[in-house]
C-alpha atoms as a PDB file:
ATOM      1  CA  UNK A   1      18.477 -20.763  -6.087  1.00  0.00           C
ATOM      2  CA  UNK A   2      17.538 -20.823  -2.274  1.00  0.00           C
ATOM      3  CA  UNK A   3      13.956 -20.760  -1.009  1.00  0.00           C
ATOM      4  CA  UNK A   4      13.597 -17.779   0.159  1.00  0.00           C
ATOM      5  CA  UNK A   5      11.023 -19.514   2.970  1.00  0.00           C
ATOM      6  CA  UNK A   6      14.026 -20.549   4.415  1.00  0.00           C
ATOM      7  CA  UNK A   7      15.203 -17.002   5.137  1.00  0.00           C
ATOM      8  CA  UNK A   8      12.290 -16.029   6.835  1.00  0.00           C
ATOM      9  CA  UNK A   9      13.992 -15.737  10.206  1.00  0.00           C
ATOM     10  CA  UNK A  10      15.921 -12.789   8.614  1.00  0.00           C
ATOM     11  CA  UNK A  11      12.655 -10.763   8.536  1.00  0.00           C
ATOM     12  CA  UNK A  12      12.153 -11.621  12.315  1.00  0.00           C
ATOM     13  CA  UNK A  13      13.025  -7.992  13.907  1.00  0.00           C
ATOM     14  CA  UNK A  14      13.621  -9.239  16.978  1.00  0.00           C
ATOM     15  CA  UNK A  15      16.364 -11.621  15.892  1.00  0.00           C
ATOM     16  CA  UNK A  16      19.707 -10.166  15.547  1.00  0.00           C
ATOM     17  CA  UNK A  17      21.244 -10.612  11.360  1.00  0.00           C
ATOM     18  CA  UNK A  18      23.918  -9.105   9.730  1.00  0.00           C
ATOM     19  CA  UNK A  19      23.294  -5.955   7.775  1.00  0.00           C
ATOM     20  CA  UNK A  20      24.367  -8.294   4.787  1.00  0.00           C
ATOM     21  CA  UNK A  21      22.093 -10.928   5.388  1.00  0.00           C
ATOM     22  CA  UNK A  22      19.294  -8.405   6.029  1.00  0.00           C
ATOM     23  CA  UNK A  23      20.266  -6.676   2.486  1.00  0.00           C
ATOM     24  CA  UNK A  24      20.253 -10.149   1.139  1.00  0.00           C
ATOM     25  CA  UNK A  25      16.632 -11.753   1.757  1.00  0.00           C
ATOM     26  CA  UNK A  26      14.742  -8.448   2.879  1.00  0.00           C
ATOM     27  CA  UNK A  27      12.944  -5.989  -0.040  1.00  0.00           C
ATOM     28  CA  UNK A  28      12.386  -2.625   0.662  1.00  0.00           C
ATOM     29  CA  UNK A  29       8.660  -1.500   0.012  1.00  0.00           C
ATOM     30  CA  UNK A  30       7.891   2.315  -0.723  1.00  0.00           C
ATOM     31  CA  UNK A  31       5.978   4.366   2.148  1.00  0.00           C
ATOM     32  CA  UNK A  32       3.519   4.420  -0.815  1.00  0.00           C
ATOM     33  CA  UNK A  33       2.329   0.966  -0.971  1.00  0.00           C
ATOM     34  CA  UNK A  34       2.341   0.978   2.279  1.00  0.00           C
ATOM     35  CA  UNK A  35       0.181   3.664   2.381  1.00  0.00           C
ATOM     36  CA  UNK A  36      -1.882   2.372  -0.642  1.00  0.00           C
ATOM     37  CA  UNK A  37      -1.925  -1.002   1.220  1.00  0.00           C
ATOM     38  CA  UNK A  38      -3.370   0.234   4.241  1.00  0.00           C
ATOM     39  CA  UNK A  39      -5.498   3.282   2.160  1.00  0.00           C
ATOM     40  CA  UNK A  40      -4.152   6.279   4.124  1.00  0.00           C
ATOM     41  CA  UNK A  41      -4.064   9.107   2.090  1.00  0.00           C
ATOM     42  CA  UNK A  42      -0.911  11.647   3.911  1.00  0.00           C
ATOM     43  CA  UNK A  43       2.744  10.382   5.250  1.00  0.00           C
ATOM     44  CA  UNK A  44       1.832  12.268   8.145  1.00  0.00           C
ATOM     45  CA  UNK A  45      -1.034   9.597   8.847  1.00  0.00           C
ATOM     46  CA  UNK A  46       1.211   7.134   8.888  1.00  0.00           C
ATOM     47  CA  UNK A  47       4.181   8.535  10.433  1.00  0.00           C
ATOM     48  CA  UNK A  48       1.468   9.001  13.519  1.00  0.00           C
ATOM     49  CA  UNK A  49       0.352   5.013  13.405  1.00  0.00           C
ATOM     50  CA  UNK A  50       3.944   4.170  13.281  1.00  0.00           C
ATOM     51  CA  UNK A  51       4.446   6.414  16.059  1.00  0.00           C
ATOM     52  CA  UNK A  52       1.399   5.173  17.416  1.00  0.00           C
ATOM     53  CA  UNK A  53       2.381   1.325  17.066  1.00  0.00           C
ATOM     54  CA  UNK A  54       5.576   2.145  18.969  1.00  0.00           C
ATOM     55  CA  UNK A  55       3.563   3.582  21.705  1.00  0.00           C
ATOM     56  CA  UNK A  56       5.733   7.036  21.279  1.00  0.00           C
ATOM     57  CA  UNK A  57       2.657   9.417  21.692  1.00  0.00           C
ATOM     58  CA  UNK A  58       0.050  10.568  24.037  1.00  0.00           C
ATOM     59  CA  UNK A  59      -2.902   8.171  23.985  1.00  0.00           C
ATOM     60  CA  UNK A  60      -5.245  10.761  23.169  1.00  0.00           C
ATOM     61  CA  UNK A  61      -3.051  11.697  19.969  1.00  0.00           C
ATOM     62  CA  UNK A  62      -2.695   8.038  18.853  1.00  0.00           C
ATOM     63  CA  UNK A  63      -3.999   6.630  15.517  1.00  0.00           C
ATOM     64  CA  UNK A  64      -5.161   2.752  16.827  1.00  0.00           C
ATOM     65  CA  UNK A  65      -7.232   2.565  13.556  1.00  0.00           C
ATOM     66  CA  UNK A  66      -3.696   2.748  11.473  1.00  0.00           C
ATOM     67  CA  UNK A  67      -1.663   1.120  14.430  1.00  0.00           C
ATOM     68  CA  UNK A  68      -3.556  -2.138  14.277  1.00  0.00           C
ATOM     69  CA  UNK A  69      -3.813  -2.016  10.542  1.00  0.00           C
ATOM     70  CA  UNK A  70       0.239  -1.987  10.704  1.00  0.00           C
ATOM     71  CA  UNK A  71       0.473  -4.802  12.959  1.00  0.00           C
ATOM     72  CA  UNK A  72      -1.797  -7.065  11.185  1.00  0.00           C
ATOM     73  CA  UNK A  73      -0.434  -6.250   7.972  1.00  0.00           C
ATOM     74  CA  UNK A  74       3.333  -6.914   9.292  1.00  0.00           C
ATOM     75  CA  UNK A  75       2.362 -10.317  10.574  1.00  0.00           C
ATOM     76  CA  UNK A  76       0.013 -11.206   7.651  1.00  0.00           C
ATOM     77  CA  UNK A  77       2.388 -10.384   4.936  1.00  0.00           C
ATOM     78  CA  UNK A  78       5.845 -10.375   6.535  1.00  0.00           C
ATOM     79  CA  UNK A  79       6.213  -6.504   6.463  1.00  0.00           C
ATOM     80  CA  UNK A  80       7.775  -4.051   9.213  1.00  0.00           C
ATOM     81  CA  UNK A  81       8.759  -0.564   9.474  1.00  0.00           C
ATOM     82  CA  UNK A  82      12.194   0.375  10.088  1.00  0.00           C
ATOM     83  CA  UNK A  83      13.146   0.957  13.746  1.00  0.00           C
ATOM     84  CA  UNK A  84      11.998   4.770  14.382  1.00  0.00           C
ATOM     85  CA  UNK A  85      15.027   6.878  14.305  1.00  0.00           C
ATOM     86  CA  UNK A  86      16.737   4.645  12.500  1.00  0.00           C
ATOM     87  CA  UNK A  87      18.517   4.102   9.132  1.00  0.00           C
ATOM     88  CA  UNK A  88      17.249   0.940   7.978  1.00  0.00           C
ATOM     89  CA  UNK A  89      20.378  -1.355   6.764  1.00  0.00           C
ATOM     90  CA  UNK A  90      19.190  -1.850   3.452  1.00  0.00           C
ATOM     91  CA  UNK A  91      18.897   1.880   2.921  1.00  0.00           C
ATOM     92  CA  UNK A  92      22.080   2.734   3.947  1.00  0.00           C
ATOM     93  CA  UNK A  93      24.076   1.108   0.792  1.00  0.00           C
ATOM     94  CA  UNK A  94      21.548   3.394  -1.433  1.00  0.00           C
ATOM     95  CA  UNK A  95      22.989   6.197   0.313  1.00  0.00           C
ATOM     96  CA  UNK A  96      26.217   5.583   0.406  1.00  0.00           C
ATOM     97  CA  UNK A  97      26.242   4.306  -3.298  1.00  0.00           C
ATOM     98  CA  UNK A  98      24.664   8.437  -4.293  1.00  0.00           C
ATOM     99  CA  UNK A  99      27.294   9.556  -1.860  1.00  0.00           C
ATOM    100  CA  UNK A 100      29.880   7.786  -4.138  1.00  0.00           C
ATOM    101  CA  UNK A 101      28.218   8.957  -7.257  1.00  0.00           C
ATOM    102  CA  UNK A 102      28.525  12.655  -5.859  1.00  0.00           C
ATOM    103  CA  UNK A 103      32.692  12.084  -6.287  1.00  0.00           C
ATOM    104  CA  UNK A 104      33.179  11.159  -2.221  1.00  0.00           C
ATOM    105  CA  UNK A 105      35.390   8.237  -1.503  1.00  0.00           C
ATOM    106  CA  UNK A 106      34.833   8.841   2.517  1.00  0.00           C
ATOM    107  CA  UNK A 107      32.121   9.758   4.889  1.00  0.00           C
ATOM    108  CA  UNK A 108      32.135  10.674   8.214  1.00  0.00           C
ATOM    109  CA  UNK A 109      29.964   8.682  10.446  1.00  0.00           C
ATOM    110  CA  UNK A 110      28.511   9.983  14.014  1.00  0.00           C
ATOM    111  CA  UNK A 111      26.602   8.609  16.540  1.00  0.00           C
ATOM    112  CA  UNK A 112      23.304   9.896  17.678  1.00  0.00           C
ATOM    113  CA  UNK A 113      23.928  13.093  18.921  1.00  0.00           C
ATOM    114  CA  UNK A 114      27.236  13.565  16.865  1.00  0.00           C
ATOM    115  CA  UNK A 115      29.762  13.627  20.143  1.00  0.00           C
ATOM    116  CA  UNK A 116      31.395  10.787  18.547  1.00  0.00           C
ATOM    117  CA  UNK A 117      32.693  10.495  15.314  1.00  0.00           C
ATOM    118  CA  UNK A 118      34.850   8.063  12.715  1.00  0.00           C
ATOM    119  CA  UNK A 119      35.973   8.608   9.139  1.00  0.00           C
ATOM    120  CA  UNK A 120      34.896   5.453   7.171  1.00  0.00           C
ATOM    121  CA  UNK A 121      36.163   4.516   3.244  1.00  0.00           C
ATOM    122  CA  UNK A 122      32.560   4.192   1.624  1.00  0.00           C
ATOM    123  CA  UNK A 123      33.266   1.075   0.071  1.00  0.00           C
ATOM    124  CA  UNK A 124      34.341  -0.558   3.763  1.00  0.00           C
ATOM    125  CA  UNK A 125      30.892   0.768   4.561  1.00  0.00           C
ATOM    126  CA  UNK A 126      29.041  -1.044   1.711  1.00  0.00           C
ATOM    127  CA  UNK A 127      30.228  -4.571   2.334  1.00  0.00           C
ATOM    128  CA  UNK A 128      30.577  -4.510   6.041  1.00  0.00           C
ATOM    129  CA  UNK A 129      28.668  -5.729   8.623  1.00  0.00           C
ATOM    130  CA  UNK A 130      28.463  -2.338  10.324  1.00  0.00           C
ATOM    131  CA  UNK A 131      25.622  -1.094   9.943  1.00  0.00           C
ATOM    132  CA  UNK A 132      25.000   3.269  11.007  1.00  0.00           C
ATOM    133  CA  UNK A 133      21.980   2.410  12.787  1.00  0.00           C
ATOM    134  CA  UNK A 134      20.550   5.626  14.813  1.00  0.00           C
ATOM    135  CA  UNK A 135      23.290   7.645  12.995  1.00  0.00           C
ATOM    136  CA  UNK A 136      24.444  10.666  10.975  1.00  0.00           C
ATOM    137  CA  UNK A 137      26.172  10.445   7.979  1.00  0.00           C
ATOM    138  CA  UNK A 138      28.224  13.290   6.485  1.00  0.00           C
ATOM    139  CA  UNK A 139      30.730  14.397   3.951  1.00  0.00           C
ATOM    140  CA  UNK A 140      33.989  15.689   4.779  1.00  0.00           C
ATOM    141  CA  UNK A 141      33.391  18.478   3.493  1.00  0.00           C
ATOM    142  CA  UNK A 142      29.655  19.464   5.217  1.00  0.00           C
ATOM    143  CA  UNK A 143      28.078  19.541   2.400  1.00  0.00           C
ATOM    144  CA  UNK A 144      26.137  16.918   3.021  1.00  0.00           C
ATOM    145  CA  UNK A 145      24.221  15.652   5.918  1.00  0.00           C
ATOM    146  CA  UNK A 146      22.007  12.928   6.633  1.00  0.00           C
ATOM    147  CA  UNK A 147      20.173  11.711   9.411  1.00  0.00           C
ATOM    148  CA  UNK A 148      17.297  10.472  11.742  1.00  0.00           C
ATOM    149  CA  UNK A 149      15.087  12.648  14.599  1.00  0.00           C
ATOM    150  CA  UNK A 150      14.706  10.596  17.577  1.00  0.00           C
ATOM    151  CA  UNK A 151      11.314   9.066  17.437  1.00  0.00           C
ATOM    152  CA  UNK A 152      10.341   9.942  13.913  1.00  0.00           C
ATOM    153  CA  UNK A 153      10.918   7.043  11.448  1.00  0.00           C
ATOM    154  CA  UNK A 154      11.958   9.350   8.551  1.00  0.00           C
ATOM    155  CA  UNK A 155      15.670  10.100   6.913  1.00  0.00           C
ATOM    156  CA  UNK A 156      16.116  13.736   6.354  1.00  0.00           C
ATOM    157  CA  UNK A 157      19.286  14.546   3.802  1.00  0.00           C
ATOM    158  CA  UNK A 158      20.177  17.779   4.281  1.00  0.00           C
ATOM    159  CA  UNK A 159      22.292  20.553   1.635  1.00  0.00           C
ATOM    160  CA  UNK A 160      21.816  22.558  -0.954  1.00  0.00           C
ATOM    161  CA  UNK A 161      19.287  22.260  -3.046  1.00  0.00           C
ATOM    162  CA  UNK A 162      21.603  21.923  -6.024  1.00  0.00           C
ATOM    163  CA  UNK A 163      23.196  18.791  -4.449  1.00  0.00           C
ATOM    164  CA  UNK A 164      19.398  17.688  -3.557  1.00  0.00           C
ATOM    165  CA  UNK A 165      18.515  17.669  -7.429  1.00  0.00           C
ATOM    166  CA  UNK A 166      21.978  15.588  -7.726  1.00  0.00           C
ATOM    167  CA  UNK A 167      21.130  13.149  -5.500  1.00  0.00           C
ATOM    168  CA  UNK A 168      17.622  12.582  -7.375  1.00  0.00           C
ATOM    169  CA  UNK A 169      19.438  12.239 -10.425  1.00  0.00           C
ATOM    170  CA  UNK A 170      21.555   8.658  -9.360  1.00  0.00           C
ATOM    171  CA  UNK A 171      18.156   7.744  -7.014  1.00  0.00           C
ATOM    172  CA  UNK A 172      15.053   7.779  -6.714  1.00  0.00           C
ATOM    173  CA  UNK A 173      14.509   8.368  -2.586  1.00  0.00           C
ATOM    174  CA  UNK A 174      11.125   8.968  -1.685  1.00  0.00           C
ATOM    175  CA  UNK A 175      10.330  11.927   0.070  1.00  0.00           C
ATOM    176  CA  UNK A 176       9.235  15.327   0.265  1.00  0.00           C
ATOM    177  CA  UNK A 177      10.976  18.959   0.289  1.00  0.00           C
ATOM    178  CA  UNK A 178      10.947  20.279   3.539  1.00  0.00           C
ATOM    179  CA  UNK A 179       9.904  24.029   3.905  1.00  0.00           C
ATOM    180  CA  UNK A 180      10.012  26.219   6.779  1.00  0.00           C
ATOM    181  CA  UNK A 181       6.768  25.115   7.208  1.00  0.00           C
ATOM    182  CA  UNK A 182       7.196  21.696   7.701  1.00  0.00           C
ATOM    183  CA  UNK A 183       7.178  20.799  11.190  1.00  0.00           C
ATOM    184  CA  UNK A 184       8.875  17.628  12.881  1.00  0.00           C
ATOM    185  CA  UNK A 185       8.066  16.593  16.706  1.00  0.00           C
ATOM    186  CA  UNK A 186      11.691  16.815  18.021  1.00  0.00           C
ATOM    187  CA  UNK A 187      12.388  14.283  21.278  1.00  0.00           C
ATOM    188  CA  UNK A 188      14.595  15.008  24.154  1.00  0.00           C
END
């Protein structure tokens, strides 16, 4: 068994891996322990510290207090956020293992704003290198969307809510329901 010391680099987000190596020696943590880790009490706390770490808002509307709790806590115990806007690599598998559970064999991949587009073969997906990235990932046949909002470091998956109860059936995403209450700073 390797040391996983030795595979430290891989948690380095400024050095460039493979989504496979970055599956291989990184663990997903839940926004949970984070949040019980840095004893913030709403995701909308900490969606504004990560916002706030990435310098994304208004000074007057940043949280420091959580912003320098998330720096010292990625450098003390080897811990970062995913890229805002981003689907993190080792999330991506997850969904496009549900995906496969739902009875797709394909998947539709866009860019950011969707004005490019490529059919991909899910399992191609799973054990390449590419990785989606600041994507949006959808079923042939639209039943099934998912994506990122510029800025915001959360994946919304988007259908019915019969294929939303699916989906929690083969995993167990973290998350909320969005209502038309819920509210999400878009960014042009």
């Amino acid at each position: 068994m390797q040391n996983r010391k030795e595979h430290q680099w891989v948690l380095n987000r400024n050095i460039d891996v493979s989504k496979q190596e970055f599956i291989r020696y990184a663990k997903a943590i839940s926004w949970q322990e984070v949040m019980q880790k840095l004893n913030i009490g709403e995701y909308q706390d900490l969606e504004t510290g990560i916002q706030s770490r990435e310098n994304r808002l208004y000074e007057h509307l940043q949280r420091m207090d959580i912003k320098y709790q998330l720096l010292v806590m990625e450098n003390e115990c080897n811990i970062f956020a995913p890229e805002t806007n981003e689907i993190a690599p080792y999330f991506e598998n997850d969904i496009f293992n549900v995906i496969k559970k739902l009875g797709y064999d394909w998947v539709w991949v866009g860019d950011e704003f969707v004005t490019e587009r490529k059919l991909h073969f899910i399992d191609d997906l799973i054990v390449g290198e590419q990785d989606v990235g600041v994507g949006t990932i959808f079923t042939p046949d639209y039943q099934l969307l998912i994506g990122t909002v510029y800025g915001v470091s959360s994946v919304f998956i988007c259908s019915s809510k019969q294929m939303i109860e699916k989906i929690r059936q083969f995993a167990d995403f973290e998350g909320f329901y969005c209502t038309p209450q819920t509210e999400v700073a878009w960014n042009i």
